[in-house]
N, C-alpha and C. Protein backbone atom coordinates (compact mmCIF):
# COMPACT_ATOMS: atom_id res chain seq x y z
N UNK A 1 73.23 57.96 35.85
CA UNK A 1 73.29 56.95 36.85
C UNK A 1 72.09 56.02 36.74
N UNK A 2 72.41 54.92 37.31
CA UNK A 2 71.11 53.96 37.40
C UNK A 2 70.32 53.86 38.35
N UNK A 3 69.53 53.06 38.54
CA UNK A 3 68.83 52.99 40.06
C UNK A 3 69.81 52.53 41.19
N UNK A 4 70.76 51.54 40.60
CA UNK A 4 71.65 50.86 41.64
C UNK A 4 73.20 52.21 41.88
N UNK A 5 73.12 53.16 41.32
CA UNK A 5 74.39 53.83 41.22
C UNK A 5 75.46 53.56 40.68
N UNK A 6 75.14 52.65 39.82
CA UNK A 6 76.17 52.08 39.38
C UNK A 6 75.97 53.20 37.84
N UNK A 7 77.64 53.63 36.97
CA UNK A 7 77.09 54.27 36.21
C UNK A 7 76.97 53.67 34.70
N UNK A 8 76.37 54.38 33.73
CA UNK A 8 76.02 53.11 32.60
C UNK A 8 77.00 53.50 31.75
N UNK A 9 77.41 51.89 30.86
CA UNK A 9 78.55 52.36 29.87
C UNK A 9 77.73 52.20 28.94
N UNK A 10 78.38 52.63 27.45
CA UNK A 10 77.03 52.12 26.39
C UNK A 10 78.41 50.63 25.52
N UNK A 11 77.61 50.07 25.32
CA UNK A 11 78.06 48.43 24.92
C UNK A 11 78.79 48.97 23.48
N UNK A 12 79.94 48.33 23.46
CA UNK A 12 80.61 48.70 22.24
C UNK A 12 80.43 47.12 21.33
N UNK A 13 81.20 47.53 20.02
CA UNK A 13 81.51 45.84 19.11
C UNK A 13 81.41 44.63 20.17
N UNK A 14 82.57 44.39 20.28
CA UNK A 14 82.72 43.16 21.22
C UNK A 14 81.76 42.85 22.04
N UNK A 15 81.33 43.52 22.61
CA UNK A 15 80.20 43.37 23.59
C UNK A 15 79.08 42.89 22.55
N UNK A 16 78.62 43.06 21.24
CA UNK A 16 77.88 42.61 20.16
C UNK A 16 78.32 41.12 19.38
N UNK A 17 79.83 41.20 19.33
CA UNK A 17 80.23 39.78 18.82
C UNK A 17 80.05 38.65 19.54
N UNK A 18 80.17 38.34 20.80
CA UNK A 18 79.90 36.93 21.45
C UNK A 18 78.59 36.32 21.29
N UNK A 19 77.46 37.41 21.99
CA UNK A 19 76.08 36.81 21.36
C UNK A 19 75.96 36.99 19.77
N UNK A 20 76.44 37.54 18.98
CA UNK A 20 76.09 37.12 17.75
C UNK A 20 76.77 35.99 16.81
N UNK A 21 77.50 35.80 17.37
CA UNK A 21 78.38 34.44 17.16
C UNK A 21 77.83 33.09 17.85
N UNK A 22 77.09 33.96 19.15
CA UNK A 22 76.60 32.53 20.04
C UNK A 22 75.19 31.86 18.82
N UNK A 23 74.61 33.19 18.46
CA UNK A 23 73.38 33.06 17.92
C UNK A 23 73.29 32.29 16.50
N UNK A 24 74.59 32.55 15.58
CA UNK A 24 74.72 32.33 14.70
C UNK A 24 75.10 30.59 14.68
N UNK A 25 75.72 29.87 15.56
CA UNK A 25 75.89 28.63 16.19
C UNK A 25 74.86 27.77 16.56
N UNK A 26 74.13 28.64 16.88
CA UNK A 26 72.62 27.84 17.50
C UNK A 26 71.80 27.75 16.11
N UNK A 27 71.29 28.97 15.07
CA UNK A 27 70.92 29.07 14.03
C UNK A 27 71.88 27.38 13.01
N UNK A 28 73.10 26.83 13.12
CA UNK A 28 73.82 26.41 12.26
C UNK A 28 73.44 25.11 13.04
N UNK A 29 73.37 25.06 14.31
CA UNK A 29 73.11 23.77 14.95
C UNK A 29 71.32 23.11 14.37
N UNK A 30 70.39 24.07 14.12
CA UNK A 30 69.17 23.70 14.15
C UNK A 30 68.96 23.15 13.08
N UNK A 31 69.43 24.02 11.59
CA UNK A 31 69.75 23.70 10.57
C UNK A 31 70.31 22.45 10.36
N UNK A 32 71.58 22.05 10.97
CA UNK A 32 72.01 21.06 10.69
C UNK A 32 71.24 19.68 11.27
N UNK A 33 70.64 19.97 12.01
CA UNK A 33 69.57 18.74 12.44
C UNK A 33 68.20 18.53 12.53
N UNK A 34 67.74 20.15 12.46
CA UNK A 34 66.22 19.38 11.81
C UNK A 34 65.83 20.03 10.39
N UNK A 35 66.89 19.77 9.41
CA UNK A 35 66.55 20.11 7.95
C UNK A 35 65.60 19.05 7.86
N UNK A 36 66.10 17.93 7.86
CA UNK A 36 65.76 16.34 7.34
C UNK A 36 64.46 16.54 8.12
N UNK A 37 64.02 16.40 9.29
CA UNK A 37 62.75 16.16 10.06
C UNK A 37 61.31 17.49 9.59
N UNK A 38 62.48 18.57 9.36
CA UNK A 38 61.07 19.67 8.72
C UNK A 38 61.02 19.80 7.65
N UNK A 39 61.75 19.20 6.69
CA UNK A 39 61.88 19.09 5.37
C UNK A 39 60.71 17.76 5.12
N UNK A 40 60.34 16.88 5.66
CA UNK A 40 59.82 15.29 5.89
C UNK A 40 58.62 16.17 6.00
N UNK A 41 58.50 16.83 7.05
CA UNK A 41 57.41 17.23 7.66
C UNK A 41 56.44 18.13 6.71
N UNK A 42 57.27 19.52 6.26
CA UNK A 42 56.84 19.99 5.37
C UNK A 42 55.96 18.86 4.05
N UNK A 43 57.19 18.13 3.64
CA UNK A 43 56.38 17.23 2.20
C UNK A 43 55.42 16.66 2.43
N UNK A 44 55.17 16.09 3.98
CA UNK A 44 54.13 15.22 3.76
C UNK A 44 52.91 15.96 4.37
N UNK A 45 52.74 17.04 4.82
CA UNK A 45 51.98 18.12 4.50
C UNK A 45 51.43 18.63 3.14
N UNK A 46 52.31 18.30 2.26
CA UNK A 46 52.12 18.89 1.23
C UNK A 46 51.57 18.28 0.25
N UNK A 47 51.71 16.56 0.63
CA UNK A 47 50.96 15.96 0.25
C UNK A 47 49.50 15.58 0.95
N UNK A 48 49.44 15.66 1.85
CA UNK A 48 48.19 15.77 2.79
C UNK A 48 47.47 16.80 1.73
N UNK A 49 47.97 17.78 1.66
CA UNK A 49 47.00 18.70 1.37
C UNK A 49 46.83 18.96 -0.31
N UNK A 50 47.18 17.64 -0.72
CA UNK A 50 47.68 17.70 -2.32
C UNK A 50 46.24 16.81 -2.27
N UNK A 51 46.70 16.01 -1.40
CA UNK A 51 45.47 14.87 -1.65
C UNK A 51 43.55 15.35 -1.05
N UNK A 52 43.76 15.86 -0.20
CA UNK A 52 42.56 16.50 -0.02
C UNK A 52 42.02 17.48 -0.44
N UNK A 53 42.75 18.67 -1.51
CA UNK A 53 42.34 18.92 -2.48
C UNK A 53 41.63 18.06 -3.31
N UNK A 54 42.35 17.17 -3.78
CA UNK A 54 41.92 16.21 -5.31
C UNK A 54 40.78 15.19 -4.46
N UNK A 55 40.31 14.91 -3.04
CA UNK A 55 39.23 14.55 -2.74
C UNK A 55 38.39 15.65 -2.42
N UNK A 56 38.58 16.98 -2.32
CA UNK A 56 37.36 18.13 -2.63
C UNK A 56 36.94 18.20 -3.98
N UNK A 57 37.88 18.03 -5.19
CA UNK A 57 37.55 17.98 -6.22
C UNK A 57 36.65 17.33 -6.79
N UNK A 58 37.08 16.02 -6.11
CA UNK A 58 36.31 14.90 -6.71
C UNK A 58 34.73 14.41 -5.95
N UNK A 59 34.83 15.39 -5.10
CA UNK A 59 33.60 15.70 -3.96
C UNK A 59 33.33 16.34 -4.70
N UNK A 60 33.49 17.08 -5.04
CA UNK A 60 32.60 18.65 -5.95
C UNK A 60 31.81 18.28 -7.52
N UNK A 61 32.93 16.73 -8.28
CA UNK A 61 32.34 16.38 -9.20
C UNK A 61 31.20 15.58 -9.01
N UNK A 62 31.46 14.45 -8.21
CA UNK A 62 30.40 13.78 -7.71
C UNK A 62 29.00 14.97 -7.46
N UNK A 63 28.96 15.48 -6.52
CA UNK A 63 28.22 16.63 -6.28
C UNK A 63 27.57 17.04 -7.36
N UNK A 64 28.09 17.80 -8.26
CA UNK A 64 27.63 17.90 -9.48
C UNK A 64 26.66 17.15 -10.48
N UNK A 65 27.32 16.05 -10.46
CA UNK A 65 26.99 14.47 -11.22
C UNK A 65 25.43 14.81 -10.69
N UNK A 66 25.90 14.24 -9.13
CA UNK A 66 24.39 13.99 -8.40
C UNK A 66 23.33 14.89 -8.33
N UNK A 67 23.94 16.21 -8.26
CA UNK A 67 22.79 17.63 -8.85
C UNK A 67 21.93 17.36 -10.38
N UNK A 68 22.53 16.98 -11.22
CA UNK A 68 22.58 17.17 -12.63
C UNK A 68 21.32 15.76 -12.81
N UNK A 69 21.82 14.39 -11.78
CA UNK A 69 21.37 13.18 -12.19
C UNK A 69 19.57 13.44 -11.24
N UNK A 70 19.54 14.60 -10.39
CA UNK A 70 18.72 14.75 -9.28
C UNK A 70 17.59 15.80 -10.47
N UNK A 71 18.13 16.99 -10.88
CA UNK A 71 17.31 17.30 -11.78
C UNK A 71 17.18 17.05 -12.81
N UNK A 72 17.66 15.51 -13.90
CA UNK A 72 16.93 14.95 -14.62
C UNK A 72 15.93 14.16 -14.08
N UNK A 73 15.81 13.85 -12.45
CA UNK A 73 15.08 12.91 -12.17
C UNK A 73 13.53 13.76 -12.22
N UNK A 74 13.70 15.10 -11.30
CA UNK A 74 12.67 15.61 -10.88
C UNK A 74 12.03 15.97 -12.18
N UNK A 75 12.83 16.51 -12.89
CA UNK A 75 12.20 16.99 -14.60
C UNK A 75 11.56 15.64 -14.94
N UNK A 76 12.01 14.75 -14.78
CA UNK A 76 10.92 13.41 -15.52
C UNK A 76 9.83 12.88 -14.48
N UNK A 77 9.26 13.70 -12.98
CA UNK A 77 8.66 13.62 -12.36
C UNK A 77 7.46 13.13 -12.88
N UNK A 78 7.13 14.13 -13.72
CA UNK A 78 5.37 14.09 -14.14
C UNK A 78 4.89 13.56 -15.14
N UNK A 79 6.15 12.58 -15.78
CA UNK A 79 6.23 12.09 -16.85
C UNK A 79 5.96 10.46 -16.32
N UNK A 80 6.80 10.40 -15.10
CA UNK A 80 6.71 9.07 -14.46
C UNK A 80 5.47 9.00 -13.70
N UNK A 81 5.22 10.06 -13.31
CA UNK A 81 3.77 9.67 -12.49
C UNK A 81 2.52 9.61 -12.99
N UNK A 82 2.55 9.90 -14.47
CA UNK A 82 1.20 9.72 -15.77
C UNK A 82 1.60 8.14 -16.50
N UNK A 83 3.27 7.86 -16.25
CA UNK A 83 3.52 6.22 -16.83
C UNK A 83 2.49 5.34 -15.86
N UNK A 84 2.82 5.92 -13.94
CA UNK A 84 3.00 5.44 -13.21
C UNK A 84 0.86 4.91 -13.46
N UNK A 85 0.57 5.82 -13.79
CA UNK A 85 -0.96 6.06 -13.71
C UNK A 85 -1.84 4.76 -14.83
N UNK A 86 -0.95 5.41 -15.94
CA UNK A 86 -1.44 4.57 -16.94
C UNK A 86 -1.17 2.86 -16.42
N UNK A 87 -0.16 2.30 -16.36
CA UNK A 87 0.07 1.04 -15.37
C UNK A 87 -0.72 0.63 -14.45
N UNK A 88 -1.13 1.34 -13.18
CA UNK A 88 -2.05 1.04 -12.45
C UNK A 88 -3.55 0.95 -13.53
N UNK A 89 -3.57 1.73 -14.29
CA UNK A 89 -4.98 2.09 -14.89
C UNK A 89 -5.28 0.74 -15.73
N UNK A 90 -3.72 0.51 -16.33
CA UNK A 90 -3.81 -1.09 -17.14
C UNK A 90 -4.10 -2.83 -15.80
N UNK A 91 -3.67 -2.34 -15.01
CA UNK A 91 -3.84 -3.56 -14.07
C UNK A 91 -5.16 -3.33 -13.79
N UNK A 92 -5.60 -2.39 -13.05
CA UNK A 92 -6.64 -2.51 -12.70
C UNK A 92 -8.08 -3.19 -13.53
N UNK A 93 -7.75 -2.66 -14.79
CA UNK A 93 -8.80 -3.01 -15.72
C UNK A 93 -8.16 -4.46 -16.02
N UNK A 94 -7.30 -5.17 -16.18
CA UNK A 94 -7.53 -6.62 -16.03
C UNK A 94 -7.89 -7.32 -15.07
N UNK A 95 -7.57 -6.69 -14.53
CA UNK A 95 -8.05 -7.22 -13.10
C UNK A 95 -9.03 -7.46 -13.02
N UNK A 96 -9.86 -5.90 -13.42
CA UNK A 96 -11.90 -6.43 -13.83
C UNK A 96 -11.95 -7.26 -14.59
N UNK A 97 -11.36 -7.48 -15.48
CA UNK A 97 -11.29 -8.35 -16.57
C UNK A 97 -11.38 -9.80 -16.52
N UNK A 98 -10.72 -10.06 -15.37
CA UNK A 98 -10.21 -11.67 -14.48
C UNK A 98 -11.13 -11.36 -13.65
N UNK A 99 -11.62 -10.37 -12.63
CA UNK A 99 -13.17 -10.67 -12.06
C UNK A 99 -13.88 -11.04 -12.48
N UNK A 100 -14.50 -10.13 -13.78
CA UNK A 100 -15.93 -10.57 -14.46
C UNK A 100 -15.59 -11.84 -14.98
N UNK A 101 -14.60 -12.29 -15.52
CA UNK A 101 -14.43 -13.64 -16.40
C UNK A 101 -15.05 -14.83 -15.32
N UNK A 102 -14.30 -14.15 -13.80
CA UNK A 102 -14.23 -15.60 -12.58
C UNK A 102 -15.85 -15.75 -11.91
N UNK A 103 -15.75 -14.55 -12.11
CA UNK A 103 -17.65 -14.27 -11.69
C UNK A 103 -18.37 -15.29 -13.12
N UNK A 104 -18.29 -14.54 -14.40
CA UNK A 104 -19.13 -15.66 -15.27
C UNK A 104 -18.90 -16.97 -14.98
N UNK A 105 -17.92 -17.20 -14.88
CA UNK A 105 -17.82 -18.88 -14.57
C UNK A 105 -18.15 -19.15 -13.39
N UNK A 106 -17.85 -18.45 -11.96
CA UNK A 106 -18.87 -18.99 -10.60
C UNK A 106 -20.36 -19.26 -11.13
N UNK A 107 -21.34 -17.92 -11.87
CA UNK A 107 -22.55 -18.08 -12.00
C UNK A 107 -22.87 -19.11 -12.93
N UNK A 108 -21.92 -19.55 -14.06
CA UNK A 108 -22.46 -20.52 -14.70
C UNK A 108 -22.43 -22.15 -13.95
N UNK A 109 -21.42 -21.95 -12.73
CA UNK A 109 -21.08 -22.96 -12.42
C UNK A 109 -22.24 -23.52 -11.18
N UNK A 110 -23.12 -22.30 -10.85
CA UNK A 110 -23.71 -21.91 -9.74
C UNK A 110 -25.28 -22.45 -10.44
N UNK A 111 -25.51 -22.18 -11.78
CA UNK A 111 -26.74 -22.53 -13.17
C UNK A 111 -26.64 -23.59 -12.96
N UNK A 112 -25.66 -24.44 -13.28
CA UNK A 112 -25.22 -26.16 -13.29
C UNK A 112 -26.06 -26.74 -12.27
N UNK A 113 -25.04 -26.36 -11.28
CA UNK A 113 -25.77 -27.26 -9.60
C UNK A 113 -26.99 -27.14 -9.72
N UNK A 114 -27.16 -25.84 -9.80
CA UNK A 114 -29.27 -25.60 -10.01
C UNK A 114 -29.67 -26.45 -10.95
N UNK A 115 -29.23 -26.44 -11.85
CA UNK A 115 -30.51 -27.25 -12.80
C UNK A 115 -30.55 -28.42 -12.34
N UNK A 116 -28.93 -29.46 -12.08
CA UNK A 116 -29.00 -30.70 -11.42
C UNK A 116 -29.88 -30.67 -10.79
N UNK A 117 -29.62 -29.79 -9.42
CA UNK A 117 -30.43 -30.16 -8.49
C UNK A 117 -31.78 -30.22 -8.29
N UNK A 118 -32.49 -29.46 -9.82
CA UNK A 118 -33.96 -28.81 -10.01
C UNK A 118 -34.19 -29.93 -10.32
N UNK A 119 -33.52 -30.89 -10.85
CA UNK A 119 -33.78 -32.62 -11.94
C UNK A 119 -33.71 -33.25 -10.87
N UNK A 120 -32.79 -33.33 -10.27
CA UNK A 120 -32.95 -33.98 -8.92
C UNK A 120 -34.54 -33.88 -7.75
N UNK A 121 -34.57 -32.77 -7.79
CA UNK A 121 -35.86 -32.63 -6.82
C UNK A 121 -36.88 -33.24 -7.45
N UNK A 122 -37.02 -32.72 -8.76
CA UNK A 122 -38.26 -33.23 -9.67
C UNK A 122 -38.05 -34.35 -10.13
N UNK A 123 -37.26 -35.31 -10.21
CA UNK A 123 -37.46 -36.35 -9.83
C UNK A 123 -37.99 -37.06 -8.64
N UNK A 124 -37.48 -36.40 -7.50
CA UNK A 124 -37.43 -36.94 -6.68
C UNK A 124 -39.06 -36.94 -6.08
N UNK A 125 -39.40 -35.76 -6.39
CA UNK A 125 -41.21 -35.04 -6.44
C UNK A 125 -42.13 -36.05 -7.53
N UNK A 126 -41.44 -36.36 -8.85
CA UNK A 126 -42.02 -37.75 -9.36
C UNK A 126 -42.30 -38.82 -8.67
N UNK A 127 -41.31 -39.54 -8.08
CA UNK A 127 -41.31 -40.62 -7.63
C UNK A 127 -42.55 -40.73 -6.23
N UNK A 128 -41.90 -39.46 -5.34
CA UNK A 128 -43.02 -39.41 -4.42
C UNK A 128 -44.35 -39.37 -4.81
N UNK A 129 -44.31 -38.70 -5.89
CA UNK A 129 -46.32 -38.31 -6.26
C UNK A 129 -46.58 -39.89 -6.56
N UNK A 130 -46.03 -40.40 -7.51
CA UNK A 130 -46.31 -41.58 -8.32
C UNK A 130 -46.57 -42.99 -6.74
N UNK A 131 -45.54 -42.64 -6.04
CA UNK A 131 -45.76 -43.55 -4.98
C UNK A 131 -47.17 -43.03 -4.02
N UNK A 132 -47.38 -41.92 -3.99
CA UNK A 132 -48.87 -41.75 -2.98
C UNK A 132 -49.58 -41.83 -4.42
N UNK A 133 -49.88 -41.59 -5.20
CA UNK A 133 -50.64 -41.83 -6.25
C UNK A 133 -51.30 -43.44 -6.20
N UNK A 134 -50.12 -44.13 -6.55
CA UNK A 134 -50.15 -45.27 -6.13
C UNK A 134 -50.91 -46.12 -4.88
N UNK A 135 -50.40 -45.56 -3.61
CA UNK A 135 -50.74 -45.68 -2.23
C UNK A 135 -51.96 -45.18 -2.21
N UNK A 136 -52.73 -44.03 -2.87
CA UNK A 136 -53.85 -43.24 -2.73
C UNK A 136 -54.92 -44.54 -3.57
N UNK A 137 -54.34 -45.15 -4.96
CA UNK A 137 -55.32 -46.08 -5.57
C UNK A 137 -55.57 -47.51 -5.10
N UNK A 138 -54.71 -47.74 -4.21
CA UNK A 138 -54.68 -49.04 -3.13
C UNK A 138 -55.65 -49.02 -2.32
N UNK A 139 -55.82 -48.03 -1.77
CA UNK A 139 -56.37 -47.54 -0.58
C UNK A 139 -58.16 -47.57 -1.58
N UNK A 140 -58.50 -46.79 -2.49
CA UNK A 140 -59.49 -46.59 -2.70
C UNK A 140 -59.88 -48.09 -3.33
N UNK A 141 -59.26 -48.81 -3.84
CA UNK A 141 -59.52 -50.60 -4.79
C UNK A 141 -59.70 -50.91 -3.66
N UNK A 142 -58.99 -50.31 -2.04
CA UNK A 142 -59.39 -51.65 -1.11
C UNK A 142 -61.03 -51.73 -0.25
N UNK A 143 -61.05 -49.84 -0.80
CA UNK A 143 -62.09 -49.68 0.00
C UNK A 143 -63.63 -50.14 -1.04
N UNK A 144 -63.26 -49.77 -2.38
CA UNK A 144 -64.01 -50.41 -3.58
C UNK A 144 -64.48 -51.91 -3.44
N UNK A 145 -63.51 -52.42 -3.41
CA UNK A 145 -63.54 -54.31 -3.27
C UNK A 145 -64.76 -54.31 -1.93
N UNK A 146 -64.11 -53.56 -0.92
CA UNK A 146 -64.70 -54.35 0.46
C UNK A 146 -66.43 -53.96 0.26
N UNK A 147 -66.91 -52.82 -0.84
CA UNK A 147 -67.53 -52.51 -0.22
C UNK A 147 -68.68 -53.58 -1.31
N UNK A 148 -67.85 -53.88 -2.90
CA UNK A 148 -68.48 -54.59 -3.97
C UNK A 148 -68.35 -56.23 -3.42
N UNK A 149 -67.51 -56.80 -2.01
CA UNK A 149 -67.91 -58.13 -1.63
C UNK A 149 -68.51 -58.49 -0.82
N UNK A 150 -69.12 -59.74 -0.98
CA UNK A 150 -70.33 -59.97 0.12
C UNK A 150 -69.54 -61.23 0.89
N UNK A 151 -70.19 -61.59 1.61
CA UNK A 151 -70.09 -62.88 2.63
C UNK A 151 -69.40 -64.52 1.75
N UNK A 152 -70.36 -64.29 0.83
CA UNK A 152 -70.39 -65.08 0.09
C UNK A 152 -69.03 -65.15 -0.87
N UNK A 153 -68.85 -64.12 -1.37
CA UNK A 153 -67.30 -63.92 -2.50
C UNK A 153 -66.10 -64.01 -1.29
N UNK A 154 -66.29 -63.87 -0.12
CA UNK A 154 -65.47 -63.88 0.79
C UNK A 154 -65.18 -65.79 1.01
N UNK A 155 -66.24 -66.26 1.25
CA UNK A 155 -66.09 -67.69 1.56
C UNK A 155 -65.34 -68.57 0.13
N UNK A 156 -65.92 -68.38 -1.11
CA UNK A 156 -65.53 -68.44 -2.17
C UNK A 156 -63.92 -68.36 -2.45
N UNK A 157 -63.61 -67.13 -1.78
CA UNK A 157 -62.10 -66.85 -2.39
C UNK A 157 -61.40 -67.89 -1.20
N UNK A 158 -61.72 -67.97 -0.10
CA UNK A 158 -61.13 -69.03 1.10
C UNK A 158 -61.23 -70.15 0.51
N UNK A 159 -61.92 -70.65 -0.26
CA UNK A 159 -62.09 -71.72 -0.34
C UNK A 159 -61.23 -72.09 -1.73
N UNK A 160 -60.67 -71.04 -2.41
CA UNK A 160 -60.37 -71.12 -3.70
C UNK A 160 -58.24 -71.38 -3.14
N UNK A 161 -58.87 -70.29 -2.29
CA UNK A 161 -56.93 -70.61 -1.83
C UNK A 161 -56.34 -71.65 -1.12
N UNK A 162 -57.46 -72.17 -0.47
CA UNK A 162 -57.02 -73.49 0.41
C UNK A 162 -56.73 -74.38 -0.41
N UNK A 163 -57.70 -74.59 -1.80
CA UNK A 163 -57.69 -75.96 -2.64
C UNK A 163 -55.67 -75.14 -3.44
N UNK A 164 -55.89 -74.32 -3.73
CA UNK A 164 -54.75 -73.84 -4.11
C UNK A 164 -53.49 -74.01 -3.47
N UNK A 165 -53.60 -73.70 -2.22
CA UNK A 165 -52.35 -74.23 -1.28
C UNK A 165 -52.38 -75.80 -0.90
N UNK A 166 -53.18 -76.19 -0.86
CA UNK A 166 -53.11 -77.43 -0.68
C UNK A 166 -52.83 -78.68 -2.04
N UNK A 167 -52.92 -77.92 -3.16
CA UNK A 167 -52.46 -78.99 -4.46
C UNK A 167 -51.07 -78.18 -4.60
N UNK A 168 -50.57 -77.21 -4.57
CA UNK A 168 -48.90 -76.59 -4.33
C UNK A 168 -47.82 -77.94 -3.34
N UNK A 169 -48.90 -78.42 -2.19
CA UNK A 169 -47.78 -78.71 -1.40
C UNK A 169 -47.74 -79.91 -1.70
């Protein structure tokens, strides 16, 4: 008996054929309409994953490449940084090279002005001496004269310039 009292039969064939016929209908219905949509679905899955393979691949070569191109770089590290050395080592020394050259020519150019200007002064130290030289022997002829004339050479010379200016005019 059951819980309800009701008593149990056990299910024969028939009682098995309707749902398996129902089932087999539903199975033929699904089939018949989403072959096309999971069949679509499936391929282009399949290409999805066709293609992102062959971009892991080609990730993995790259990768490679760039490993391979990374330790030829580092291996020529110390090779580039003794090029790198020698280069600086070559500039630098022209460089002194174009200093000292620009320096000799400032100082020679720096000699120039000097000497001009040493000719210049000493000239210019000529002229002055020669002019108080000058001014210094004026001074002593005037004080010479006044002291070698008398009253007399004084009236004399007045009298010599008047007749002089006066036959001029």
């Amino acid at each position: 008996m059951t819980e309800h009292g009701a008593p149990q039969v056990a299910p024969g064939p028939s009682d098995l054929l309707w749902p398996a016929l129902n089932f087999i209908i539903f199975v033929a219905v699904l089939v018949r309409f989403l072959r096309g949509p999971t069949g679509e679905y499936f391929r282009a899955r399949t290409a999805r994953l066709r293609k992102a393979l062959q971009a892991g691949a080609r990730a993995r070569e790259e990768a490679a490449a760039l490993r391979a191109t990374l330790a030829r770089d580092i291996a020529a590290l110390p090779a580039l940084r003794e090029q790198l050395r020698a280069d600086m080592r070559s500039a630098a020394e022209l460089e002194a090279a174009n200093l000292v050259a620009s320096g000799g020519k400032a100082a020679d150019r720096i000699r120039s002005d000097a000497r001009v200007l040493a000719e210049q002064e000493l000239s210019a130290a000529r002229q002055a001496l020669r002019a108080e030289t000058i001014e210094e022997a004026v001074q002593q002829a005037s004080v010479l004269i006044r002291r070698a004339l008398g009253p007399e050479d004084q009236q004399r010379f007045v009298r010599v310039f008047v007749t002089g200016a006066g036959g001029a005019s």
